[in-house]
Protein backbone atom coordinates (compact mmCIF):
# COMPACT_ATOMS: atom_id res chain seq x y z
CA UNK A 1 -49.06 -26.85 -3.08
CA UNK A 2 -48.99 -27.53 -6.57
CA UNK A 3 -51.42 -29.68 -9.12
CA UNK A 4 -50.32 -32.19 -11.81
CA UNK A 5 -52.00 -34.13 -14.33
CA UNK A 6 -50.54 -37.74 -13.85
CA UNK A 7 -46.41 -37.60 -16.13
CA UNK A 8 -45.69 -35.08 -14.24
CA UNK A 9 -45.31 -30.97 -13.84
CA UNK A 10 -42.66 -28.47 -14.80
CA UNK A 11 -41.78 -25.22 -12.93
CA UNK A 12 -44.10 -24.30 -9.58
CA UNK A 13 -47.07 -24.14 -11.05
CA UNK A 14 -49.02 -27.05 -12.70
CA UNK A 15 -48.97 -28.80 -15.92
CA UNK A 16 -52.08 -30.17 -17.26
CA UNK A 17 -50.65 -31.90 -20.54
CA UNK A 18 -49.95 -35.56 -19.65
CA UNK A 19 -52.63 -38.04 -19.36
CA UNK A 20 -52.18 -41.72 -19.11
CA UNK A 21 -55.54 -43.55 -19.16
CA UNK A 22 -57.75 -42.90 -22.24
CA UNK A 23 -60.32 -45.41 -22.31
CA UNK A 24 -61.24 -46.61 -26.63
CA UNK A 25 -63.18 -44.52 -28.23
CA UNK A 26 -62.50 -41.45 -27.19
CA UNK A 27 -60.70 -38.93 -29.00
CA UNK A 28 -58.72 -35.89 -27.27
CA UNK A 29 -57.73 -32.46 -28.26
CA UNK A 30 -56.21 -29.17 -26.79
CA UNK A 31 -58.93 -26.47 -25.67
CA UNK A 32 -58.69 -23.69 -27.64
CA UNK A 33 -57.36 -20.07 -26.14
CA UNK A 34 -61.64 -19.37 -26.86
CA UNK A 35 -62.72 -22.42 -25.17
CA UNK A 36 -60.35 -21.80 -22.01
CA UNK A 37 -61.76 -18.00 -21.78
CA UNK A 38 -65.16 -19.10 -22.30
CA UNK A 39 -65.30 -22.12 -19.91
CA UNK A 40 -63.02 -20.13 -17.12
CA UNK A 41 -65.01 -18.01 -16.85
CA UNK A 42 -68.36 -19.66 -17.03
CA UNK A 43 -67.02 -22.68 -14.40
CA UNK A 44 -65.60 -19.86 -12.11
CA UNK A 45 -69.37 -17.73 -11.82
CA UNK A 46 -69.65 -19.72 -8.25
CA UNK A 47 -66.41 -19.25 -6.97
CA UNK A 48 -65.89 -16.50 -4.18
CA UNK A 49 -63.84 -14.59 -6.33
CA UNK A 50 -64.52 -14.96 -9.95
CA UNK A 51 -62.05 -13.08 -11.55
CA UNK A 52 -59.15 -14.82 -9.47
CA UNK A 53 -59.18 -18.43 -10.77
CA UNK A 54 -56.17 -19.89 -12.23
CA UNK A 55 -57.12 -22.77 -13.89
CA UNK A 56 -54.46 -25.23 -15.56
CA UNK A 57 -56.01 -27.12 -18.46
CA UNK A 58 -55.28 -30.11 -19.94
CA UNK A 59 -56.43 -32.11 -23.03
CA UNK A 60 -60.79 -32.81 -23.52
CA UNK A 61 -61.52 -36.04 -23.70
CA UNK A 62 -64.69 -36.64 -25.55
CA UNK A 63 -66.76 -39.37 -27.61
CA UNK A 64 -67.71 -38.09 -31.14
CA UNK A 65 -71.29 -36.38 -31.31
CA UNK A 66 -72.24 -36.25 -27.82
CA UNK A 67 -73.82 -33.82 -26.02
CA UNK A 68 -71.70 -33.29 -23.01
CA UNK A 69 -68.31 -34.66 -21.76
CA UNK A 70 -66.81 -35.31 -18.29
CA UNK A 71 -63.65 -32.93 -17.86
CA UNK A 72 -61.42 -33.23 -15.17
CA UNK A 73 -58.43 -29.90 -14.58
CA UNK A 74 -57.08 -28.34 -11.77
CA UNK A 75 -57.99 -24.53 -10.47
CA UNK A 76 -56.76 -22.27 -7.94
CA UNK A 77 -58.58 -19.11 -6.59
CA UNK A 78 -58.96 -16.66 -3.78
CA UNK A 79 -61.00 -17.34 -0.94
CA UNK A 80 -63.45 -15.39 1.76
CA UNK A 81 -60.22 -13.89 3.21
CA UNK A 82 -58.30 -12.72 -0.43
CA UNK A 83 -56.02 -15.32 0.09
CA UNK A 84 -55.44 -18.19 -2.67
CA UNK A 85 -56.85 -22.17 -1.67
CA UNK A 86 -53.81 -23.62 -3.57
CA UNK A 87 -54.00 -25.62 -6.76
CA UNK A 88 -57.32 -28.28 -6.29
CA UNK A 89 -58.91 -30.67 -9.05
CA UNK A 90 -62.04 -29.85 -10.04
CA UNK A 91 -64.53 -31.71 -12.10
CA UNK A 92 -66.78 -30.58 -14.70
CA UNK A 93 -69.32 -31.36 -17.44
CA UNK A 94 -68.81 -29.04 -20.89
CA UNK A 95 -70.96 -28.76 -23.33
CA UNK A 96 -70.22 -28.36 -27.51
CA UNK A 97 -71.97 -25.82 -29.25
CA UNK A 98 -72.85 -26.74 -33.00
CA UNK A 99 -69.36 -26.27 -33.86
CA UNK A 100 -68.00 -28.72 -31.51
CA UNK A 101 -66.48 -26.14 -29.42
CA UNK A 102 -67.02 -26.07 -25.28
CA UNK A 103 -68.32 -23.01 -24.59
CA UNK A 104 -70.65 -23.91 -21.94
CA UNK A 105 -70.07 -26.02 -18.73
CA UNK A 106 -71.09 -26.96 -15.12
CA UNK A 107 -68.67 -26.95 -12.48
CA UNK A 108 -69.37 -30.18 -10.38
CA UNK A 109 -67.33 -30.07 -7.59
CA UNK A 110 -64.25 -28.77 -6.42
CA UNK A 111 -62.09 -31.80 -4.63
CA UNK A 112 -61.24 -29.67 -0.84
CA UNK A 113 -57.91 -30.56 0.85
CA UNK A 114 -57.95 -32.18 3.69
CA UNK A 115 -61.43 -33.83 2.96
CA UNK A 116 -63.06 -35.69 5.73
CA UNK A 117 -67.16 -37.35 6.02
CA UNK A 118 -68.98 -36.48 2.99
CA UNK A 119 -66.93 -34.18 1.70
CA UNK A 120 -64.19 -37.12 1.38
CA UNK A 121 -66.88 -39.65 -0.31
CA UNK A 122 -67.49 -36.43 -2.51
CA UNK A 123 -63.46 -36.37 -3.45
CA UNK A 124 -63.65 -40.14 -3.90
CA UNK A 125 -66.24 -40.34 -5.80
CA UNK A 126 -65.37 -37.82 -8.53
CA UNK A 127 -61.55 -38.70 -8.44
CA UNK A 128 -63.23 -41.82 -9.46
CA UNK A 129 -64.94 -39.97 -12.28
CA UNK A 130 -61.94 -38.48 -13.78
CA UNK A 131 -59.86 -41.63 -13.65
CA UNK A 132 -63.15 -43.14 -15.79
CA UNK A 133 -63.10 -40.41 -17.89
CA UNK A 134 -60.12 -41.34 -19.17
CA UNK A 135 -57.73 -37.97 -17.02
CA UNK A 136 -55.68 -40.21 -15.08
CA UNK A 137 -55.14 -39.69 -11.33
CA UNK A 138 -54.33 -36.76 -11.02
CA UNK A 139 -51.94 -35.26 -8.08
CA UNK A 140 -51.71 -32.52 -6.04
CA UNK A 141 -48.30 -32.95 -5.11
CA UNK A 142 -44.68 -31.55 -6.49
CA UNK A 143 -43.82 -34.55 -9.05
C-alpha cells in the first residue's frame, strides 16, 4: 500500500509535498534534515520497532509564535512479527524550541487500516484534524 499527501505521489513509495487546504494565517515550511532526525526519532520511541520507521514528511504548517502545532505525515514500520504495517497517516503535535525549530513532539495516533468501533471514530476524528490543520486529506492509495 502506499501513502500520499493529497496532488498526488511519485514512484512506490510516498510523497509528502503537496497540500491543498491551508487555512489563513498559517505559514508553511520544509522540515529541516535536523528536524526530520530529531522528530523521527522522538515520534517513533512507542513504536514496536523504533529504529524501523519510515516516515514521509511533508511541509509544517504552523501559526507564528505558538507553542505547538498540529502535524499530520505518513509512517511505515515493522510490527510484533518483523514484518512492515504499510504506509499509515499519523498525527502529531511538535513543539519549537527557542529557535523555532521542532525538535520535540507527541505522536497522537497512528490511523490503523481497516479501522472498525472506536478505533474508526479514532481515524475519523483525527483525519478530521489534519484536514483542519490545513494537510489536506490525505490518501493511502496509489494516486
Amino acid at each position: 500500500m502506499v501513502g500520499c499527501f493529497q496532488g498526488g505521489c511519485a514512484g512506490s513509495t510516498p510523497s509528502a509535498t503537496a497540500v491543498t487546504t491551508a487555512r489563513p494565517g498559517l505559514l508553511s515550511r520544509d522540515l529541516l534534515a535536523t528536524e526530520k532526525a530529531t522528530l523521527g526519532h522522538v515520534l517513533s520511541r512507542t513504536f514496536k520497532d523504533p529504529g524501523s520507521a519510515q516516515f514521509q514528511w511533508g511541509p509544517v504548517w504552523y501559526a507564528p509564535n505558538t507553542a505547538s502545532t498540529e502535524y499530520c505525515g505518513i509512517v511505515n514500520s515493522k510490527n510484533s512479527y518483523g514484518a512492515y504495517t504499510g504506509y499509515q497517516m499519523f498525527h502529531a503535535t511538535l513543539y519549537p524550541d527557542a529557535k523555532g525549530q521542532y525538535t520535540s513532539g507527541t505522536l497522537d495516533g497512528i490511523l490503523a487500516d481497516n479501522a472498525t468501533g472506536d478505533q474508526l471514530k479514532t481515524n475519523v476524528h483525527y483525519e478530521e484534524l489534519c484536514i483542519e490543520a490545513g494537510y489536506g486529506k490525505l490518501s493511502l492509495v496509489p494516486q
